[in-house]
Protein backbone atom coordinates (compact mmCIF):
# COMPACT_ATOMS: atom_id res chain seq x y z
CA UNK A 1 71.02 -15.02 -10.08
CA UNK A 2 72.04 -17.48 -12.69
CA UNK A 3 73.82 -20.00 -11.91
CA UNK A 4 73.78 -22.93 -14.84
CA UNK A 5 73.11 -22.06 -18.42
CA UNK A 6 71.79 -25.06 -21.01
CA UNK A 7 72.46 -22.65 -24.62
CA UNK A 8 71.22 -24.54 -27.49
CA UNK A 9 72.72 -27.93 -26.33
CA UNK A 10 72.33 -30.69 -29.08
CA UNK A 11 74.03 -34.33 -28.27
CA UNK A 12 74.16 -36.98 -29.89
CA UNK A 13 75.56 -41.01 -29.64
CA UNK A 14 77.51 -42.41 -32.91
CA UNK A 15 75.69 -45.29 -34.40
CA UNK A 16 77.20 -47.53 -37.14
CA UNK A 17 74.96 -45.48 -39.47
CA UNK A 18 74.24 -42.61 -38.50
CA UNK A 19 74.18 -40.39 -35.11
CA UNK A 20 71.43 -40.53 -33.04
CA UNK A 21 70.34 -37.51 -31.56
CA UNK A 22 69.02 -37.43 -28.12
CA UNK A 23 69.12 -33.71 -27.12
CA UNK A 24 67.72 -31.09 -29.83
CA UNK A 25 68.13 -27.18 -29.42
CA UNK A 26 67.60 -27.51 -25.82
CA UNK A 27 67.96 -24.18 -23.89
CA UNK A 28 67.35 -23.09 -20.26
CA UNK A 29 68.87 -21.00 -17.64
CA UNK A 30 69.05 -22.09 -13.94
CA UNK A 31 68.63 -20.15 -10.75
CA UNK A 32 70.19 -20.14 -7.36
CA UNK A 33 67.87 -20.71 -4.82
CA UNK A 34 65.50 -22.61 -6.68
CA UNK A 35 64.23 -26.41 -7.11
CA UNK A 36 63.78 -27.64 -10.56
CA UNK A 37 62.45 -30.61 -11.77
CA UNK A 38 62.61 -32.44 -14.94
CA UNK A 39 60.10 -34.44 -16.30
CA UNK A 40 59.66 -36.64 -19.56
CA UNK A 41 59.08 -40.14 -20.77
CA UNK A 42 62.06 -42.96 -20.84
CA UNK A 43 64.40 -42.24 -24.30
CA UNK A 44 63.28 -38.39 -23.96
CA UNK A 45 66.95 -37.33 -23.07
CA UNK A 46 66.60 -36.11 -19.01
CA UNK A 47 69.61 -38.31 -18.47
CA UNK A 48 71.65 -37.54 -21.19
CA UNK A 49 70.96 -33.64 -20.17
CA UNK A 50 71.62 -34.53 -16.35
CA UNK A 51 74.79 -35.84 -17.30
CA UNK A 52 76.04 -33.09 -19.57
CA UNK A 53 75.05 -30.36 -16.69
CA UNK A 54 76.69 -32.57 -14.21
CA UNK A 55 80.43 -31.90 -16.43
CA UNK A 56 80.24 -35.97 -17.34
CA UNK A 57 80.24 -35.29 -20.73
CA UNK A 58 80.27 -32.65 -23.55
CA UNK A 59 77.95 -31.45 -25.39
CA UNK A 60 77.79 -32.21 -29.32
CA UNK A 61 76.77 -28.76 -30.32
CA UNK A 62 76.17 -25.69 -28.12
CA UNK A 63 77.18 -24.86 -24.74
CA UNK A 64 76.85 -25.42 -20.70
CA UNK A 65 78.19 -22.21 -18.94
CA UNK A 66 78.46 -21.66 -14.96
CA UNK A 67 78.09 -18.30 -14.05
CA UNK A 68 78.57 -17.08 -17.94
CA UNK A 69 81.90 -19.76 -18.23
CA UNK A 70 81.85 -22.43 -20.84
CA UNK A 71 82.65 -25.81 -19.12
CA UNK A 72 84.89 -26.64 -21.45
CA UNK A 73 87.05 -23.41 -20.53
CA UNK A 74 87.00 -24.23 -16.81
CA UNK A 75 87.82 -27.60 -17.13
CA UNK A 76 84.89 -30.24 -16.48
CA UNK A 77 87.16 -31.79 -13.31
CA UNK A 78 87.40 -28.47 -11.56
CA UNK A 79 83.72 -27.69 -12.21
CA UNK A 80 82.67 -30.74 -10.80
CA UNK A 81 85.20 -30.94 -7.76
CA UNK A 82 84.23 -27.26 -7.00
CA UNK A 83 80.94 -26.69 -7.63
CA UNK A 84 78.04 -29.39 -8.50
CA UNK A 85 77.42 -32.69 -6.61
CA UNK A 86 75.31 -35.53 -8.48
CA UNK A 87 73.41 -38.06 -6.88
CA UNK A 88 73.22 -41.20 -9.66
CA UNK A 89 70.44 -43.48 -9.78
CA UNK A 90 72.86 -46.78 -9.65
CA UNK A 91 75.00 -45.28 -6.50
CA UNK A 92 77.94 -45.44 -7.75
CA UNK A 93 78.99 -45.80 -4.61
CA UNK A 94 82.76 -47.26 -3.79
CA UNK A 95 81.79 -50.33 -2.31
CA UNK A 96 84.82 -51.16 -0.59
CA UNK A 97 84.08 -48.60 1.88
CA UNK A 98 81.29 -48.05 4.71
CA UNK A 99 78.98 -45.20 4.49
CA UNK A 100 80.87 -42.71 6.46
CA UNK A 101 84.25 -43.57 4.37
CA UNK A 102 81.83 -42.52 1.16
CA UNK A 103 80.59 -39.40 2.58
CA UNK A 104 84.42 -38.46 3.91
CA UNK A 105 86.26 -39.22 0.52
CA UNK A 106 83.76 -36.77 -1.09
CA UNK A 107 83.93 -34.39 1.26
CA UNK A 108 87.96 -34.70 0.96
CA UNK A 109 87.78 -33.88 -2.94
CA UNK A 110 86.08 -31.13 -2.76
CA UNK A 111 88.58 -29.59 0.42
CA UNK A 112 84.83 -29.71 2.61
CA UNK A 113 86.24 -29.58 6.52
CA UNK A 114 83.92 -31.80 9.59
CA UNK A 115 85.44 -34.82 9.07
CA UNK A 116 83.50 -37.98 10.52
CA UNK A 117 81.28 -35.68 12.54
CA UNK A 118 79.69 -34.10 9.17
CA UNK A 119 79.47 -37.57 7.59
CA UNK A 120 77.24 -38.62 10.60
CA UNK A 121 75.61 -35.78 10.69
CA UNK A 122 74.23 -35.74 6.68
CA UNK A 123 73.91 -39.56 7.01
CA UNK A 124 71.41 -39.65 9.46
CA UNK A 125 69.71 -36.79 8.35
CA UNK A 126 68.63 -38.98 5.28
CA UNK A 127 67.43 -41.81 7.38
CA UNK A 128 71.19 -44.24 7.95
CA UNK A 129 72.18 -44.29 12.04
CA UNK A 130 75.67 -44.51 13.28
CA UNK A 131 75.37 -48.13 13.79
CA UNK A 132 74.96 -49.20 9.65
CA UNK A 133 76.70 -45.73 8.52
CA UNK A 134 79.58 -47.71 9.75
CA UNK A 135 79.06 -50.92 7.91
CA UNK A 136 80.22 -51.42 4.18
CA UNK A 137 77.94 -50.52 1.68
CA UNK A 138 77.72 -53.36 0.18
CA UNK A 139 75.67 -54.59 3.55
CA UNK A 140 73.38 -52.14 3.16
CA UNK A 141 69.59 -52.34 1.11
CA UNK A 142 69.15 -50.81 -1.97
CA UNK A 143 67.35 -47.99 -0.41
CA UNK A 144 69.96 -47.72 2.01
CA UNK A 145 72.42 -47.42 -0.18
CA UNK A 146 70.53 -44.58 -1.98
CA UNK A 147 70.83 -42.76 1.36
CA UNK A 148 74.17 -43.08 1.65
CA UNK A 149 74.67 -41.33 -2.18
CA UNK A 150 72.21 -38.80 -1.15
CA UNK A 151 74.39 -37.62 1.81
CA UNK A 152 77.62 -38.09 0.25
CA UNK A 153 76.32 -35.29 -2.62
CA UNK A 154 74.65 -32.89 0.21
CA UNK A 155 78.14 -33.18 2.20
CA UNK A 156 79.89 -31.40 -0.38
CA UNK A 157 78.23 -27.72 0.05
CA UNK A 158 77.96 -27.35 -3.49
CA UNK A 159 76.34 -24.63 -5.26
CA UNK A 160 74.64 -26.83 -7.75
CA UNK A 161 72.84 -30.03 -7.04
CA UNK A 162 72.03 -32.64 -9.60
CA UNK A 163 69.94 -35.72 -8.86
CA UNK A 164 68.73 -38.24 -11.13
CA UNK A 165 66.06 -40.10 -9.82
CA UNK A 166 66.97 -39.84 -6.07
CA UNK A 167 63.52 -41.10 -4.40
CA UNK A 168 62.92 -44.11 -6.67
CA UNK A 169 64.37 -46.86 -4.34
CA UNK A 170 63.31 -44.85 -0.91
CA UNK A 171 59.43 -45.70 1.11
CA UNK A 172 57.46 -42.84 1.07
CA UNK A 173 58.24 -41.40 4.02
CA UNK A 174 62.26 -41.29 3.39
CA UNK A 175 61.33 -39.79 0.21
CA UNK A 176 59.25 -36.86 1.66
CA UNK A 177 62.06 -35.94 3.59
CA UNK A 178 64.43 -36.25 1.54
CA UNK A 179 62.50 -33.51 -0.51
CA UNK A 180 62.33 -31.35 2.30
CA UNK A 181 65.72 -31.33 2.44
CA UNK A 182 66.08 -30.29 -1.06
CA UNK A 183 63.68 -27.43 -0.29
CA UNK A 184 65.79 -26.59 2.03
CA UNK A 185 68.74 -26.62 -0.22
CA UNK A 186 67.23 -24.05 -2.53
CA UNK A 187 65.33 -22.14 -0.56
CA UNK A 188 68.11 -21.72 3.02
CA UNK A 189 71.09 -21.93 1.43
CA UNK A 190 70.49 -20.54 -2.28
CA UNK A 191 71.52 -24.02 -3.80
CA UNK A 192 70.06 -24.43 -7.27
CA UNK A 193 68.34 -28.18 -7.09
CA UNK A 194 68.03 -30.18 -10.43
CA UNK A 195 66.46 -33.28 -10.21
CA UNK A 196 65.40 -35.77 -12.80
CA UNK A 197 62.39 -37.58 -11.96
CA UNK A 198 59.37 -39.98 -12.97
CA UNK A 199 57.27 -39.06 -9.60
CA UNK A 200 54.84 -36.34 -10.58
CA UNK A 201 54.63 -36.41 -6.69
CA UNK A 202 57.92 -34.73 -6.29
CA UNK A 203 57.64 -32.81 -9.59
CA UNK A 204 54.73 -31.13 -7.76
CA UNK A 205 57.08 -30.00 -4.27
CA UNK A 206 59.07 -28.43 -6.87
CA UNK A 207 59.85 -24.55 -7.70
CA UNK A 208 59.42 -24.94 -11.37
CA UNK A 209 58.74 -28.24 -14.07
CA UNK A 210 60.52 -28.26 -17.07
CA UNK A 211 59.10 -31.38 -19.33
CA UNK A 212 61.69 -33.03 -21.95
CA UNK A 213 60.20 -34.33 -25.26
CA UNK A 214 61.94 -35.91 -28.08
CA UNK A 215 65.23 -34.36 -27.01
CA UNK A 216 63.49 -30.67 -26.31
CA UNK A 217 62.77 -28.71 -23.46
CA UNK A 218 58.92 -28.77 -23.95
């Protein structure tokens, strides 16, 4: 079933010449249930397209629909309280909270029940024990910290799941299971997976590979 539909989305940033246009005529349709990955060198536009699925910005020209509704008609705040979670590569994590108070104040936006025991539960799924879940972020490694976004977006029980770069700061091993949990995502639960990524590695553990190239879905 689809779930997310790119239609012809062009974007572009205002220069003080001229626009420059990152996304070109790009066009896909998503899938519950499956595990996409995006693919593409730096300046090819996977962010810029993350972002726009993720209802963090508009598109320039063409649409973004869930389940056949324009963003823009549902309202980019609903769409993204209701139904997609991103993981960012910088955190943006609140950093005057610990790692449970993250996961909880997500959880509370989107009306997700569990409380603290859900929190713990997600958090050390992805590798962070009781003990540092409840220290403040800001105490925490880089890698760490990743965690901590990881299981603040799985919390949520969204139907869409956006990632951009989520393994880059994690060891190997972290990483691995951090893709089996995406697999299990998609594949359990029917969650449709998007994940921006340099590691051909996790490209491979994938469903399906789309590759961006000068703004197009190659």
């Amino acid at each position: 079933m689809m779930v997310l539909e790119i239609d012809s989305v062009s974007h572009a940033y205002l220069g003080r010449r001229k626009p420059k246009w990152v996304l070109k005529k790009a066009s896909h349709t998503f899938e519950a249930g499956t595990f996409t990955s995006i693919l593409g060198p730096s300046g090819s536009g996977k962010t810029t397209l993350l972002s726009l699925a993720s209802g963090l910005d508009t598109p320039t020209e063409g649409a973004i629909r869930y389940r056949g509704q324009d963003l823009r008609d549902m309202g980019l705040s609903r769409y993204r309280r209701r139904h997609a979670a991103t993981i960012f590569q910088s955190y943006n994590l609140l950093t005057y909270l610990t790692g449970i108070q993250n996961v909880r104040a997500a959880m509370e936006i989107t009306g997700i029940r569990g409380g603290r025991t859900r929190a713990l539960e997600w958090l050390e799924r992805v590798g962070i024990p009781a003990d540092e879940a409840r220290r403040n972020v800001l105490q925490l490694s880089g890698g760490q910290q990743q965690r901590v976004a990881i299981a603040r977006a799985l919390a949520c029980d969204v139907d869409i799941l956006l990632a951009d770069e989520p393994t880059g700061n994690l060891d190997t091993g972290t990483a691995g299971q951090i893709i089996e949990i995406f697999r299990e995502l998609a594949h359990q639960r029917g969650t449709c997976v998007i994940v921006v990524t340099h590691s051909h590695h996790l490209a491979k553990q994938s469903d399906q590979i789309l590759t961006l190239a000068k703004g197009r879905i190659a």
